[in-house]
N, C-alpha and C. Protein backbone atom coordinates (compact mmCIF):
# COMPACT_ATOMS: atom_id res chain seq x y z
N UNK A 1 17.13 -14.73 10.10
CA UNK A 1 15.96 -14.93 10.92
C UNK A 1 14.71 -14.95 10.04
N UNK A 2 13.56 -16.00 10.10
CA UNK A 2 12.26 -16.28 9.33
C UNK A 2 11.15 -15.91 10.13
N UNK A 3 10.61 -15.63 10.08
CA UNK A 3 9.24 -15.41 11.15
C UNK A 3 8.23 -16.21 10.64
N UNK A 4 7.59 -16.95 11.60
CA UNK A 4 6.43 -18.46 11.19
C UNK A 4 5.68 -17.64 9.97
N UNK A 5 5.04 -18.47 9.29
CA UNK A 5 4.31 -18.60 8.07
C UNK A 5 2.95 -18.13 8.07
N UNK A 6 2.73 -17.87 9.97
CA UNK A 6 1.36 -17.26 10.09
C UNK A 6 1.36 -15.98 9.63
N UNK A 7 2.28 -15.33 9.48
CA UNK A 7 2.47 -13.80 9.49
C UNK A 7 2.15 -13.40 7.64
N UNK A 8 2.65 -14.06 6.93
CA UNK A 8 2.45 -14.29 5.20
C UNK A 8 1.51 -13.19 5.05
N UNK A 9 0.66 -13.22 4.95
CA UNK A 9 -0.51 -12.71 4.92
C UNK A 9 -0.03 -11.17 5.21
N UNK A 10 0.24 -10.66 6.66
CA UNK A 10 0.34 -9.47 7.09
C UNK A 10 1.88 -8.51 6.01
N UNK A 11 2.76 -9.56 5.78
CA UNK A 11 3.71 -9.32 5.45
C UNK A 11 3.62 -8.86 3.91
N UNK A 12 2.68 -9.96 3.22
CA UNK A 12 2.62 -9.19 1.60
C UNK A 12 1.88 -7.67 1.77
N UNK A 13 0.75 -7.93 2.73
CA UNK A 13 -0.40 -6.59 2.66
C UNK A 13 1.19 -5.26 2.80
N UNK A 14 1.89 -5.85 3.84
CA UNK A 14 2.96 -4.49 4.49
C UNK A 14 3.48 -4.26 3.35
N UNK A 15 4.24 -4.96 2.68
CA UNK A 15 4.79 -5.04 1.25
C UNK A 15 4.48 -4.15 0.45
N UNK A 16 2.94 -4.84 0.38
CA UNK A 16 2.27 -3.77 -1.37
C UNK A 16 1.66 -2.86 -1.12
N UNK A 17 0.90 -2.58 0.16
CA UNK A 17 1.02 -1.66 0.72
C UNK A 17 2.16 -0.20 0.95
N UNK A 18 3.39 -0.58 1.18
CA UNK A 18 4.54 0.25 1.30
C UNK A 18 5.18 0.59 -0.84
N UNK A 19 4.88 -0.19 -1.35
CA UNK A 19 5.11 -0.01 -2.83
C UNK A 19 4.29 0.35 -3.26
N UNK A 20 3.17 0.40 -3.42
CA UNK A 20 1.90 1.27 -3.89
C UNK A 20 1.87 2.52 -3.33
N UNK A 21 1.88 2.65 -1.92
CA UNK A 21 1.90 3.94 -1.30
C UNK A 21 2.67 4.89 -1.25
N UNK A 22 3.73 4.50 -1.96
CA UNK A 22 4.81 5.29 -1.81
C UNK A 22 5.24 5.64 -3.52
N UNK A 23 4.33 5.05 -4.52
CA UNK A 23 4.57 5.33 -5.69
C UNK A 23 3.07 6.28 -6.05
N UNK A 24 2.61 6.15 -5.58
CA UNK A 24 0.95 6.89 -5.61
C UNK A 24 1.25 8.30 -4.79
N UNK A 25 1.37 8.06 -3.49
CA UNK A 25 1.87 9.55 -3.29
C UNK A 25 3.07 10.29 -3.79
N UNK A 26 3.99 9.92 -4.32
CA UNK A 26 4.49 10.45 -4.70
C UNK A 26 4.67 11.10 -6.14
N UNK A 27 3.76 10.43 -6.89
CA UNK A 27 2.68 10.57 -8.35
C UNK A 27 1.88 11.96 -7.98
N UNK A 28 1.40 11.48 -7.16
CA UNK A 28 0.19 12.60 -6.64
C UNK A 28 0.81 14.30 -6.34
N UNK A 29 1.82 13.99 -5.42
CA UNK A 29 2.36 15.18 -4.83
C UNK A 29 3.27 15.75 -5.95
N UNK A 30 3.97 14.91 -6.54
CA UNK A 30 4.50 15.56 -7.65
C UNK A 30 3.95 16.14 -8.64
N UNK A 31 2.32 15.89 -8.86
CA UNK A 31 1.30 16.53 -9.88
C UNK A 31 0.90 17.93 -8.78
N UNK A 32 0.24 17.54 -7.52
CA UNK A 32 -0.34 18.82 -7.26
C UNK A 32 0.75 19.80 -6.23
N UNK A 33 1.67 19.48 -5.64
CA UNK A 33 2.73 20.69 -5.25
C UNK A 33 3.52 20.59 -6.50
N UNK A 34 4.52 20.06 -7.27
CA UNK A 34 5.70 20.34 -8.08
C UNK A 34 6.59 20.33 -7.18
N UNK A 35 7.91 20.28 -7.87
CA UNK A 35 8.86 20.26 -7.67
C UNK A 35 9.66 21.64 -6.47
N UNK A 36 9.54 21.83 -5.54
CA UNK A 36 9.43 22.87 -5.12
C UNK A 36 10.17 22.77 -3.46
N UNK A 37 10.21 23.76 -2.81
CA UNK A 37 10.69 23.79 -1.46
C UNK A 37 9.75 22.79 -0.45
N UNK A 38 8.58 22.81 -1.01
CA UNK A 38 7.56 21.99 0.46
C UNK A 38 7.55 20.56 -0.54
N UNK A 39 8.28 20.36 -1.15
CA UNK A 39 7.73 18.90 -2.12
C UNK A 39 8.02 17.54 -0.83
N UNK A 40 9.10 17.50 -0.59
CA UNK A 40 9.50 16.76 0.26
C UNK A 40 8.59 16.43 1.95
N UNK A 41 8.44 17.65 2.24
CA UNK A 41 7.38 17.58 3.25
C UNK A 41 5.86 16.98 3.39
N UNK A 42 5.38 17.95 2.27
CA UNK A 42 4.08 16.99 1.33
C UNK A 42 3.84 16.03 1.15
N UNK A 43 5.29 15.51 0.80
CA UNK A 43 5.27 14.23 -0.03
C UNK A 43 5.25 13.24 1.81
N UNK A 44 5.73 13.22 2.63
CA UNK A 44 6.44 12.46 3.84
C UNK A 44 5.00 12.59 4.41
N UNK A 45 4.34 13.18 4.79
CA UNK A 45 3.17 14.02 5.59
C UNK A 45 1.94 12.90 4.39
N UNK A 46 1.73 12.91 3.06
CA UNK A 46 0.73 12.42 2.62
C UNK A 46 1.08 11.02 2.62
N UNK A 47 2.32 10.71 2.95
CA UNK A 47 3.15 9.17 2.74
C UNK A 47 2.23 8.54 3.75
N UNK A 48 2.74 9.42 5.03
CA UNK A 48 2.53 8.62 6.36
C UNK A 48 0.70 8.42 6.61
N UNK A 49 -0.01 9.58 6.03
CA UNK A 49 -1.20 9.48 6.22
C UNK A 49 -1.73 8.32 5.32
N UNK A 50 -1.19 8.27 3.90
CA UNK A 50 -1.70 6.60 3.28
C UNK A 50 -1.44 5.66 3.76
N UNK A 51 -0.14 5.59 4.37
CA UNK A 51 -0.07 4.23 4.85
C UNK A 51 -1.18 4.08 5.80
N UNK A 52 -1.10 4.82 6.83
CA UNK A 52 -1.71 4.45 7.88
C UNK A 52 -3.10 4.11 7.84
N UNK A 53 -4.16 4.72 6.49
CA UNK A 53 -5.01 4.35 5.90
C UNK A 53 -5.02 2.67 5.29
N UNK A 54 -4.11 2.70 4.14
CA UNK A 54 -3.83 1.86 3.01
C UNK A 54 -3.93 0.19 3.92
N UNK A 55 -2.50 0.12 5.01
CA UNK A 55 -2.64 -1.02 5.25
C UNK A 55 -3.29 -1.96 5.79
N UNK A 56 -4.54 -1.31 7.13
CA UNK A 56 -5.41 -1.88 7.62
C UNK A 56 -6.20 -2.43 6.73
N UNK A 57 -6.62 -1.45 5.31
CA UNK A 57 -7.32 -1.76 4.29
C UNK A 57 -6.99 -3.03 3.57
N UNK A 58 -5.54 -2.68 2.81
CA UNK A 58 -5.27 -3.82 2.17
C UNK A 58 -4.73 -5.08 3.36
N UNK A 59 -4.98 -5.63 4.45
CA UNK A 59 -5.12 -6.69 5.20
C UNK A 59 -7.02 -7.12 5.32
N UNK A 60 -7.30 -6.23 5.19
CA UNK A 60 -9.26 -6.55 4.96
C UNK A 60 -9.13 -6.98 3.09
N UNK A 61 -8.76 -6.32 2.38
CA UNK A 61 -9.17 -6.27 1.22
C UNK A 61 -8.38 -7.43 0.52
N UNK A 62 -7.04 -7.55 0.53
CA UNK A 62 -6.27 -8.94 0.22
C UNK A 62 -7.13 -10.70 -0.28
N UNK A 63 -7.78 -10.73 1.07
CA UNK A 63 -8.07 -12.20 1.14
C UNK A 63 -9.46 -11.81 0.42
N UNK A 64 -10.20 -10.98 0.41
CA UNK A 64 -11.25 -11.12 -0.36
C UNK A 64 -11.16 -10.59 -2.05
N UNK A 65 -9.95 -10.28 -2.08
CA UNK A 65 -9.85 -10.02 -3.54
C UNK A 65 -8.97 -11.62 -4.46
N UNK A 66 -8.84 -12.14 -3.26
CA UNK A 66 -7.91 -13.76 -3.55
C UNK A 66 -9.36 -14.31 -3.50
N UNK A 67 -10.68 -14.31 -2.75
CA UNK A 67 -11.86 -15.47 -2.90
C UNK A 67 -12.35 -14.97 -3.84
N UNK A 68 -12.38 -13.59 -4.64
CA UNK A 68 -13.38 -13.49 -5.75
C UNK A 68 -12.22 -13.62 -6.93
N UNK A 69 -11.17 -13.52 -6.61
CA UNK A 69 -10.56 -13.98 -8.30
C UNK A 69 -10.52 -15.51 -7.82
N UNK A 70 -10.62 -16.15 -7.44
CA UNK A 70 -10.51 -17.74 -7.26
C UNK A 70 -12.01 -18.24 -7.93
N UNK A 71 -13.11 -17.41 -7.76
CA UNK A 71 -14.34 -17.70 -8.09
C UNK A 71 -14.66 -17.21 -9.87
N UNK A 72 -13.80 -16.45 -10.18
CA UNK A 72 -13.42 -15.63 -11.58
C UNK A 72 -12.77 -16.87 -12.46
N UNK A 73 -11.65 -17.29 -11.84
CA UNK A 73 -10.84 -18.48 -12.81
C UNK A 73 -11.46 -20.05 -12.51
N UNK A 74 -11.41 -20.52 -13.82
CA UNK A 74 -11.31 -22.00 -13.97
C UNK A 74 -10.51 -22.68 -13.03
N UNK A 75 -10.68 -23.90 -12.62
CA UNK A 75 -9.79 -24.49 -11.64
C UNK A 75 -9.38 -25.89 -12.13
């Protein structure tokens, strides 16, 4: 199953969004709890709060970081 081509857009933001966020918090939580009994919790609890931040963001921030590097490079 493909889902139309309108979606592109929403689908990379979900993407790099979910791979950034989940390598950043878990960077993070592993620096300020350690390795420990609440690591896992921390870690799930600061997951869910970036995303829910991160992706609205990176769907605003995406297309305007594609018009100013388009305006950056030679064409």
């Amino acid at each position: 199953m493909k889902l139309d081509k309108k979606y592109f857009g929403i689908l990379v933001a979900f993407f790099m969004t979910l791979a950034l966020d989940t390598t950043m918090t878990f960077t993070m939580t592993s620096i300020n709890v350690g390795w420990n009994q609440s690591f896992f919790s921390s870690f799930l609890r600061s997951w869910i709060i970036g995303f829910i931040v991160a992706f609205p963001t990176s769907i605003i921030v995406i297309p305007l970081a594609r018009r100013l590097a388009s305006r950056l490079v030679l064409k």
